[in-house]
Protein backbone atom coordinates (compact mmCIF):
# COMPACT_ATOMS: atom_id res chain seq x y z
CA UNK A 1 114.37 308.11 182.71
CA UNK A 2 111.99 305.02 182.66
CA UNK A 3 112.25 302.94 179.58
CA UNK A 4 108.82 303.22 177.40
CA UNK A 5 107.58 300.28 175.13
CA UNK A 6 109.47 299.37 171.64
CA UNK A 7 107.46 300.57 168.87
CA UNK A 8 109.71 300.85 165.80
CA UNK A 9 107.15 300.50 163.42
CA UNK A 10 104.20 302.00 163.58
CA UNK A 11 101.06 300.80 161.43
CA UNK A 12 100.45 302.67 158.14
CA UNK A 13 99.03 306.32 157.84
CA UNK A 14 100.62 307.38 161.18
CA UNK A 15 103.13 310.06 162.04
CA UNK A 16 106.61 309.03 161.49
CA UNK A 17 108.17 307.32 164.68
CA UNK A 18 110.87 309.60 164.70
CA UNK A 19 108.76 312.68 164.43
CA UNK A 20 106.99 311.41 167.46
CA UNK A 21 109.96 310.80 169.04
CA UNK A 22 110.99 314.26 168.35
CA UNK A 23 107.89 315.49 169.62
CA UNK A 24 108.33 313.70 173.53
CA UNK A 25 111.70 315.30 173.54
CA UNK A 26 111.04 318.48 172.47
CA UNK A 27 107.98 318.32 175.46
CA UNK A 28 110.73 317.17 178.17
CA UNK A 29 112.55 320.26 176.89
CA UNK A 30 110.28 322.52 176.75
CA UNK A 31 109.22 321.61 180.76
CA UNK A 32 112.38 322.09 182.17
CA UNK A 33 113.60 318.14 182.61
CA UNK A 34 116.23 318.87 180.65
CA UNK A 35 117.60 322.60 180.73
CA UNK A 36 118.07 324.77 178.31
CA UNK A 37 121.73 324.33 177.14
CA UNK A 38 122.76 321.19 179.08
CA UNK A 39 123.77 318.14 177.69
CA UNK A 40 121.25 315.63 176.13
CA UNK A 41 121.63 311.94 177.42
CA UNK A 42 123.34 309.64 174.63
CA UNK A 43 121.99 308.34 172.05
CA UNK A 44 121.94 304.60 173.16
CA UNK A 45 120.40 305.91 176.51
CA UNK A 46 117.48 308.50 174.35
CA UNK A 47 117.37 305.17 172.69
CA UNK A 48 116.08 303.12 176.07
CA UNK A 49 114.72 305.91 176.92
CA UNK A 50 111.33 306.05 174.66
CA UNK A 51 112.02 302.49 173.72
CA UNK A 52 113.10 302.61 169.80
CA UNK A 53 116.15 302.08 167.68
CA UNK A 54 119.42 304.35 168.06
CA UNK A 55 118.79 305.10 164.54
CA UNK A 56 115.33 306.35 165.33
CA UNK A 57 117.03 308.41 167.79
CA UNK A 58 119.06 310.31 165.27
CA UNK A 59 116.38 311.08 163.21
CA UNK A 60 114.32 312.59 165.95
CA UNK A 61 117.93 314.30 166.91
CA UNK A 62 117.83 315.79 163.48
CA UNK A 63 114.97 316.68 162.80
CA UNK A 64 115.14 318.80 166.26
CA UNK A 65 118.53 320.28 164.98
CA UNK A 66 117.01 321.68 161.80
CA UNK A 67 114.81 323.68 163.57
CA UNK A 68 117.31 324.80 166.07
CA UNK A 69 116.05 323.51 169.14
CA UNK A 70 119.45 321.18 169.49
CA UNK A 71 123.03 321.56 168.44
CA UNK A 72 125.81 319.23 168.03
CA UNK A 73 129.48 319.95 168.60
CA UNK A 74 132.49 317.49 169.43
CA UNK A 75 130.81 317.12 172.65
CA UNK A 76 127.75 315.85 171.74
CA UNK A 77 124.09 317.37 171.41
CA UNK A 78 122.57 320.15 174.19
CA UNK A 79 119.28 322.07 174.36
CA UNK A 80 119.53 325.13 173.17
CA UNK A 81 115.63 327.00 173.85
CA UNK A 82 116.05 329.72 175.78
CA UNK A 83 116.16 329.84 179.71
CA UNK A 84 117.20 331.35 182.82
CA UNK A 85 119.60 328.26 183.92
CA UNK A 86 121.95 329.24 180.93
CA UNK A 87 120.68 332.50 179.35
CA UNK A 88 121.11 334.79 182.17
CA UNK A 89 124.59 336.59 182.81
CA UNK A 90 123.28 337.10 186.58
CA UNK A 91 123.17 333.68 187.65
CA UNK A 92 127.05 333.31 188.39
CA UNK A 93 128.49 336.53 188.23
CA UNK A 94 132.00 336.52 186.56
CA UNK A 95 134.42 337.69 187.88
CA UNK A 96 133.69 337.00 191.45
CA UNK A 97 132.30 340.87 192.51
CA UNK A 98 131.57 342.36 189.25
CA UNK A 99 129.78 345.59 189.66
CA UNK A 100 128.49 347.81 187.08
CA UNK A 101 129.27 351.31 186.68
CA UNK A 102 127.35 353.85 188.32
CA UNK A 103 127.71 357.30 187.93
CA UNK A 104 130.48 358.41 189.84
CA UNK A 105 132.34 354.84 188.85
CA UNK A 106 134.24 353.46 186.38
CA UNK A 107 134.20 349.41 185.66
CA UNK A 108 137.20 348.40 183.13
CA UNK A 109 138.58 344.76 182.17
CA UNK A 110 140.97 343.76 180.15
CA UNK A 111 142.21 340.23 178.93
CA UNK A 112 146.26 339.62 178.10
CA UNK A 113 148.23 336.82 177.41
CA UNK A 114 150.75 336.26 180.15
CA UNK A 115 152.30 334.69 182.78
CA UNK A 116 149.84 334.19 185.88
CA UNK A 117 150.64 334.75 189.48
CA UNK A 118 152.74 331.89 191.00
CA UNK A 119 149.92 330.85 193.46
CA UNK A 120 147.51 330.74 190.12
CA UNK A 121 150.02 328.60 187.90
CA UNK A 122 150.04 326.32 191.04
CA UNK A 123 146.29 326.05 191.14
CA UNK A 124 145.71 325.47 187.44
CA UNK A 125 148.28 323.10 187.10
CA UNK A 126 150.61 325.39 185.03
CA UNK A 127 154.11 324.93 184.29
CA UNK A 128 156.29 327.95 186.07
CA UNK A 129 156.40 330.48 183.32
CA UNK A 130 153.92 329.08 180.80
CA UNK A 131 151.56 331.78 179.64
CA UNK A 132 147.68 331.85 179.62
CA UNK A 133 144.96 334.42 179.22
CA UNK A 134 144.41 336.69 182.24
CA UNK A 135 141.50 338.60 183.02
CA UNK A 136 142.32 342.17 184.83
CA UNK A 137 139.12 344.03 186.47
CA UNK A 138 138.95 347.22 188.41
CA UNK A 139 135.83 349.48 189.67
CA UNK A 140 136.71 352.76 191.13
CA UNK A 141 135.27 355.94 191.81
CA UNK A 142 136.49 358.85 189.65
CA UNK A 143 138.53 360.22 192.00
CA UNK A 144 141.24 357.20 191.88
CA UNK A 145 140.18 354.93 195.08
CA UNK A 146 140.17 351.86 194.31
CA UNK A 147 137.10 350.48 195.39
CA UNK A 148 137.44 346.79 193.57
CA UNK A 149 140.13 345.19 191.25
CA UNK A 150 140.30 341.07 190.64
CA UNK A 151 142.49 339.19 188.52
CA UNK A 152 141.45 335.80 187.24
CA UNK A 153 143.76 333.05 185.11
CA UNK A 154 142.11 330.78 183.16
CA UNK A 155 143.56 327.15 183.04
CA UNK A 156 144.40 325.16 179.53
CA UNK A 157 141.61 322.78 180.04
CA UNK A 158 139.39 325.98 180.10
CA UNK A 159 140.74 327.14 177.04
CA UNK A 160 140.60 323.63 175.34
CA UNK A 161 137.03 323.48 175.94
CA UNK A 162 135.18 326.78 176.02
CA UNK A 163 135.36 328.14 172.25
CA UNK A 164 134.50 331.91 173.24
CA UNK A 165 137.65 331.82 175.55
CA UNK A 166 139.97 330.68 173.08
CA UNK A 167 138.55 333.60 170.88
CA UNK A 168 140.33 335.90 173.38
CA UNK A 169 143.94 334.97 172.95
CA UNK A 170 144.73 336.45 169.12
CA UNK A 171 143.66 339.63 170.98
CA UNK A 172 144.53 339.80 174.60
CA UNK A 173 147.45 342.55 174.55
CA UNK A 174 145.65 344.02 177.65
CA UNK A 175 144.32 347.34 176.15
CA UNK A 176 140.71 346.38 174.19
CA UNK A 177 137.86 345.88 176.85
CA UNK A 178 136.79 342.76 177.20
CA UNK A 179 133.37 341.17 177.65
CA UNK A 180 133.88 338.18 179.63
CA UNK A 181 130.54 338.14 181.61
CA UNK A 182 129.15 335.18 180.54
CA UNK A 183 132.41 333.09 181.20
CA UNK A 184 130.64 330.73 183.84
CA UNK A 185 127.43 330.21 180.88
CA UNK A 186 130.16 329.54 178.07
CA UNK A 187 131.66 327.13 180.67
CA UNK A 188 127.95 325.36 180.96
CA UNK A 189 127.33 325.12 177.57
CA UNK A 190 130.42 323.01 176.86
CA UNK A 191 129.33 320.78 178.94
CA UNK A 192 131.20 321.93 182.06
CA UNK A 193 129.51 321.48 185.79
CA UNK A 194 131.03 324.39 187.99
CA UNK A 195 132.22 323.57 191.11
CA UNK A 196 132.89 326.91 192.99
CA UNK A 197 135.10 327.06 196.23
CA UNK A 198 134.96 330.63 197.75
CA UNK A 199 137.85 331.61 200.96
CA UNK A 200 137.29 334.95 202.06
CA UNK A 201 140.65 336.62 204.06
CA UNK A 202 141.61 340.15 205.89
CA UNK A 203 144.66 341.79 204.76
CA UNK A 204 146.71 342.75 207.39
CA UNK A 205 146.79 346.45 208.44
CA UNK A 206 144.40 347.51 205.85
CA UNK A 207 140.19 347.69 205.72
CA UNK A 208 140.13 345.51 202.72
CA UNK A 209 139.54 341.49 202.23
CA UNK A 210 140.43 339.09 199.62
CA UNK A 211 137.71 336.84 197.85
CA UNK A 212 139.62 333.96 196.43
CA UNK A 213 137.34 331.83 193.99
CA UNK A 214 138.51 328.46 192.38
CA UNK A 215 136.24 326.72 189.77
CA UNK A 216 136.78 323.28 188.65
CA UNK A 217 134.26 321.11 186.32
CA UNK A 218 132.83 317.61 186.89
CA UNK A 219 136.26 316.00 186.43
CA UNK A 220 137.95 318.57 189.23
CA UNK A 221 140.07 319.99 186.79
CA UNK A 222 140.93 323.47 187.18
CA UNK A 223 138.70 325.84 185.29
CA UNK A 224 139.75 329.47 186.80
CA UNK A 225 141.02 331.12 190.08
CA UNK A 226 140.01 334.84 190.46
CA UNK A 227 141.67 336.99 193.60
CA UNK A 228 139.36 339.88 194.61
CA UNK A 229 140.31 343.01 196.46
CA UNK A 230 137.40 344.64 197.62
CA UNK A 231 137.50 347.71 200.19
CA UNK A 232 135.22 346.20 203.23
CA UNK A 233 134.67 349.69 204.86
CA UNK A 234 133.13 351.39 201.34
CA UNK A 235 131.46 347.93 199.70
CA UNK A 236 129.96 344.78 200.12
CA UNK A 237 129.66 341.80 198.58
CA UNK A 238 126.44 339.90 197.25
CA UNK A 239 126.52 336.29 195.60
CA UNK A 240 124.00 335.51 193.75
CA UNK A 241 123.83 331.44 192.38
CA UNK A 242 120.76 330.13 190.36
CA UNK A 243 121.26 326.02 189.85
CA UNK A 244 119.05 324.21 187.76
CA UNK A 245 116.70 322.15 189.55
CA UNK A 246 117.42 318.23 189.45
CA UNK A 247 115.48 315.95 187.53
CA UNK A 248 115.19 312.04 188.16
């Protein structure tokens, strides 16, 4: 961002400063130099930024969050007009190999509270035995093949952060459905960079492979692993990413 002129007070009979202010922002949000849902800058760099006082800044800030095109939590302030970078489920498909039921198919997941796999606990940094929520997914056809099943663990630092995770734990006794498709945008909008690390195996004496996805955020702490089980002889697999573009 190149720093702009001071004008922190403007002659009489204009617009306030801060409304102006709030008017350049919105315009950088509304063209995509800022996505929809990520992070605004600081307020000391907003503040360099277009040139004015921090205090300026927070007007602008506020006058923005009263008509709900920012919000604030402990994290500080994002963008929150709608977009394709955050808004659409389809950009990172959670878990890794979703599919939706077709006719002939049935697509179930579940969430419980419980202890992970040993290899998970050892990739999230869990203590051996310590519980955390566990996401259980199978697609089959109606006649009982198993076609797909994954099972992803979500770390505490994933829990600490993303609000509509914790949500789950009260109620993960691993019989409601659960609607965990927008993990990887919850992730986002708390301020969360994914870092995805996909390893693709055969298992031995069998047609099927094993899709093992690790996420960690900007920080590389552990976010999630998710094991996949797909049937290579019956299905394949598609990823699909959609980044945001970068900005200078």
């Amino acid at each position: 961002m190149a720093r702009t002129t001071p004008h922190d007070h403007p002659p009489a009979e204009e617009e306030p400063l801060y409304r102006r202010i709030a008017t350049r922002l919105l315009g950088e949000l509304r063209d995509g130099r800022i996505p929809p849902g990520e992070r605004l800058p600081g307020e000391r760099r907003l503040a360099e930024h277009f040139g004015v006082s921090r205090e300026t800044v927070r007007q602008a800030l506020e006058l923005l969050r009263r008509d709900g095109l920012v919000a604030t939590d402990r994290r500080g302030s994002h963008a929150t007009l709608p977009g394709l970078p955050v808004e659409t489920p389809a950009s990172l498909a959670f878990p890794v190999g979703a599919a939706t039921a077709t006719a002939g198919t049935v697509a179930r997941a579940t969430v419980i509270w419980e202890t992970p796999p040993p290899d998970h606990a050892e990739a999230l940094g869990l203590a051996p035995g310590r519980p955390t929520l566990v996401h259980n997914y199978r697609y089959a056809t109606f006649d009982g093949r198993g076609l797909r099943t994954a099972v992803t663990s979500f770390s505490a630092v994933a829990l600490a952060e993303v609000e509509e995770l914790a949500r789950y734990r009260d109620r993960a006794d691993g019989t409601a459905t659960a609607h965990l498709r927008r993990a990887y945008d919850w992730m986002r909008r708390a301020g969360l960079t994914l870092h995805h690390r996909d390893a693709i195996t055969r298992l031995a004496s069998t047609p099927s492979v094993r899709v093992t996805r690790q996420v960690h955020d900007q920080y590389a702490r552990p976010l999630e692993i998710t094991d996949l089980v797909v049937d290579a002889q019956q299905d394949a697999l598609v990823y699909e990413f959609t980044l945001p573009g970068r900005s200078d």
